[in-house]
Structures are given as C-alpha cells and as structure tokens.
N, C-alpha and C. Protein backbone atom coordinates (compact mmCIF):
# COMPACT_ATOMS: atom_id res chain seq x y z
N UNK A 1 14.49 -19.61 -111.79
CA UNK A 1 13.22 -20.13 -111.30
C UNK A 1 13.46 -21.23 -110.27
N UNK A 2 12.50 -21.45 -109.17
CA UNK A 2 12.74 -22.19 -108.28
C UNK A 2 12.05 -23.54 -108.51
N UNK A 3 11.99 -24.40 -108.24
CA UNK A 3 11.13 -25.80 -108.57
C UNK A 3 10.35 -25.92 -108.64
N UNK A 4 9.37 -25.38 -107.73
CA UNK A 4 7.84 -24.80 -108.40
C UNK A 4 7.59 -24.49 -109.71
N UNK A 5 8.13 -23.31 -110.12
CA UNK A 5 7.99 -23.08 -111.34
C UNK A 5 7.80 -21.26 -110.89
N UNK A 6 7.69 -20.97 -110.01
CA UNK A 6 7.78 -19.31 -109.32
C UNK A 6 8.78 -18.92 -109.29
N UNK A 7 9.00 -17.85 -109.81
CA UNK A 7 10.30 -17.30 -109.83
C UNK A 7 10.90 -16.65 -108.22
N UNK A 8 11.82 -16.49 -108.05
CA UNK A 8 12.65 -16.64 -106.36
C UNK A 8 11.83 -15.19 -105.61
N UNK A 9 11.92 -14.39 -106.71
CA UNK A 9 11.52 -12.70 -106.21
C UNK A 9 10.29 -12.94 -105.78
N UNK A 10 9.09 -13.79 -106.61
CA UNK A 10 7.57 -13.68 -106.46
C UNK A 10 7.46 -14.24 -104.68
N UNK A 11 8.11 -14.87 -104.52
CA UNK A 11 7.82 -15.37 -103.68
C UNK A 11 8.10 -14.27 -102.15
N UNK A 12 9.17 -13.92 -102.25
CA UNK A 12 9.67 -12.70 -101.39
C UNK A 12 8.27 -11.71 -101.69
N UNK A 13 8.50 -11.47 -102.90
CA UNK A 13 7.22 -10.39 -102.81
C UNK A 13 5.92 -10.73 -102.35
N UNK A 14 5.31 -11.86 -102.70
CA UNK A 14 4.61 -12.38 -101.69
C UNK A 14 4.33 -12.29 -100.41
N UNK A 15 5.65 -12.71 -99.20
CA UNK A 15 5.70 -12.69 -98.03
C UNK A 15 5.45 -11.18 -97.55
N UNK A 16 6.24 -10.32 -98.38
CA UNK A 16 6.45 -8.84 -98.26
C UNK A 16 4.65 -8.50 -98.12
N UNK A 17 4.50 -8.27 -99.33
CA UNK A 17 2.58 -8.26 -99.07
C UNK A 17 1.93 -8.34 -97.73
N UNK A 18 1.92 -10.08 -97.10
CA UNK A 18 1.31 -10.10 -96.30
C UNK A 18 1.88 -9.83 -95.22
N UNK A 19 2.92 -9.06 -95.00
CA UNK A 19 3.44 -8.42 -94.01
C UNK A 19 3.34 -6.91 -93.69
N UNK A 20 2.70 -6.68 -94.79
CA UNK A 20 2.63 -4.85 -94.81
C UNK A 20 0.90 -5.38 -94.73
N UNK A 21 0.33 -6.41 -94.69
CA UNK A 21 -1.52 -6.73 -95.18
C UNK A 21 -1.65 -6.79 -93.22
N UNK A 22 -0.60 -7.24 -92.72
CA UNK A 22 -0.60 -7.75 -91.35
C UNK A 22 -0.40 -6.19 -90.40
N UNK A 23 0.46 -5.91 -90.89
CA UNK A 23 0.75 -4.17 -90.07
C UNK A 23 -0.22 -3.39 -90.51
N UNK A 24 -0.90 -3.03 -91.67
CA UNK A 24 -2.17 -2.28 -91.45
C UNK A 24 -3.65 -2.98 -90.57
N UNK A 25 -3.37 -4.10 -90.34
CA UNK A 25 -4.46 -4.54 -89.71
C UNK A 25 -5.12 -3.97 -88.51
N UNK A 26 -3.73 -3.45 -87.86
CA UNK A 26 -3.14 -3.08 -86.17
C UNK A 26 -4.52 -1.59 -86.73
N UNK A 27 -4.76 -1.22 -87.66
CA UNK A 27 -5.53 0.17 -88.01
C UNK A 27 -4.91 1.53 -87.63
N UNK A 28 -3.81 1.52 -86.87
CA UNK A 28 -2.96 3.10 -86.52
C UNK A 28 -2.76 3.18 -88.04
N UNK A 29 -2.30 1.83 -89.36
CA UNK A 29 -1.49 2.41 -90.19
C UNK A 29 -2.23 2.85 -91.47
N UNK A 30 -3.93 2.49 -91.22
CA UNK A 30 -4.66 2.75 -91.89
C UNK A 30 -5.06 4.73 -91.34
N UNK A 31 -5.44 4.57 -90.50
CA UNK A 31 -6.07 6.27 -90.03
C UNK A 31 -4.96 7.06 -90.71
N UNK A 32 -5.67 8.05 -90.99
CA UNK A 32 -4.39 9.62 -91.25
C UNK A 32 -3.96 9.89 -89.98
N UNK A 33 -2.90 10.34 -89.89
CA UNK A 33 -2.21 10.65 -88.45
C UNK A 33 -2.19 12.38 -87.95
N UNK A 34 -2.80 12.32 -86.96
CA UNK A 34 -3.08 14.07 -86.98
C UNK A 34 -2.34 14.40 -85.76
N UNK A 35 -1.38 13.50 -85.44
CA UNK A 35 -0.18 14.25 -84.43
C UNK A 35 1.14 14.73 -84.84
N UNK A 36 1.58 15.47 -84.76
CA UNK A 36 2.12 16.50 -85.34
C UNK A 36 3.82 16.08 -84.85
N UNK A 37 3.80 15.06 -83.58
CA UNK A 37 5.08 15.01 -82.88
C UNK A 37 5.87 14.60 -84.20
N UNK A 38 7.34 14.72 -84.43
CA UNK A 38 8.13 14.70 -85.43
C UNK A 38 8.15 12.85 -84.80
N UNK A 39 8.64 11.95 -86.33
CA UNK A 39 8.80 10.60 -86.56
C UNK A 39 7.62 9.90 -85.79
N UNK A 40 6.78 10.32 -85.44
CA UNK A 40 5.05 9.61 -84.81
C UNK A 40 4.89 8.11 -85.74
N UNK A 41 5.00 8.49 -87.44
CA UNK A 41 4.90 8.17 -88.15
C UNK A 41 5.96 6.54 -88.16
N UNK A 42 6.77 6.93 -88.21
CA UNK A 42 8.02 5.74 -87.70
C UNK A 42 7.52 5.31 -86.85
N UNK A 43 7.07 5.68 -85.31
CA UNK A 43 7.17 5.35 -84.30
C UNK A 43 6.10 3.68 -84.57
N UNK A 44 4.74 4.63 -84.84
CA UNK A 44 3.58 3.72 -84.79
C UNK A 44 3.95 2.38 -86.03
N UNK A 45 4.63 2.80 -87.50
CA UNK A 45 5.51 1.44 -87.59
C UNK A 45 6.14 0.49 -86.96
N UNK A 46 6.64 0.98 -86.48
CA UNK A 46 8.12 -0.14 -85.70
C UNK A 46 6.82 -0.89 -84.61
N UNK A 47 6.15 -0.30 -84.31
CA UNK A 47 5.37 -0.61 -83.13
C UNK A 47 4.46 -1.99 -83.36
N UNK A 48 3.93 -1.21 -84.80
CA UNK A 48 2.76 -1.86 -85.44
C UNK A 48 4.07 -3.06 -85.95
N UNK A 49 5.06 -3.16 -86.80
CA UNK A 49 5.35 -4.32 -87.38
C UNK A 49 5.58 -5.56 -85.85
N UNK A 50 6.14 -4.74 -84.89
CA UNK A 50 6.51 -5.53 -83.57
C UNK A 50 4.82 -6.45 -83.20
N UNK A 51 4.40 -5.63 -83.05
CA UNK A 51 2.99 -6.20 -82.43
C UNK A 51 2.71 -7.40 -83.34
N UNK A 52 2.70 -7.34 -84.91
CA UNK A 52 2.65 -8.44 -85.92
C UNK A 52 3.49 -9.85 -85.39
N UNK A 53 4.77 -9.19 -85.57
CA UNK A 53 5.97 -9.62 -85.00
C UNK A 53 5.85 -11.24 -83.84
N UNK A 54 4.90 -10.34 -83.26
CA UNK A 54 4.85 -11.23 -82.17
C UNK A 54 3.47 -12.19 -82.22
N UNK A 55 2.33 -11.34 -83.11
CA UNK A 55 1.25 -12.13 -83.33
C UNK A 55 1.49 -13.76 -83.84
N UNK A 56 2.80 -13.37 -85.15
CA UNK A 56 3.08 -14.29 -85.81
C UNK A 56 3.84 -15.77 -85.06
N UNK A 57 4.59 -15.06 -83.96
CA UNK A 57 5.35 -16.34 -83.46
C UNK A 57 4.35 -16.70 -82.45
N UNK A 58 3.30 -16.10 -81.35
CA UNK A 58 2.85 -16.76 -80.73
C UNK A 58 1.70 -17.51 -81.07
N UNK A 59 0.92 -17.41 -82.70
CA UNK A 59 -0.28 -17.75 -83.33
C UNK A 59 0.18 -19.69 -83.48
C-alpha cells in the first residue's frame, strides 16, 4: 500500500480508465466501424490515443 492508504495497482488502474474515458471521447471509438480495410480498427486507435496524447500536454 502506498501512503494514502490506495493500493499501488488502484491507482494505475485509475489513470488507465481515464485514458481509454479520453480515447472514446474522439467518438470514432464509440461508432461500429463499417470499413472493411484490414487493421482500420488499430489505425483509428493509435490515432485516437495520439489526438488525446496531445490534448493532454497542450490543455
């Protein structure tokens, strides 16, 4: 346990959360995806976490 009194993981899991709460925001990761191109799926991830990515350092 960390000094708080939260254990080390909660906290990671935490951050984790609002980082997957932040990449569906972008809404590509909410819609069903009806393009068929192979890894689309990947693509619009990497894209969507980047775009976060950057929300976060320039906010």
């Amino acid at each position: 346990m960390s000094s708080e009194g939260f254990p080390q993981n909660a906290i990671y899991t935490d951050l984790f959360t609002l980082s997957i709460a932040g990449i569906k925001r972008l809404g590509c990761m909410t819609q069903i995806l009806r393009n068929r191109r192979p890894f689309i799926d990947d693509t619009f991830l990497l894209l969507s976490a980047g775009l976060w990515n950057f929300h976060l350092r320039t906010a």
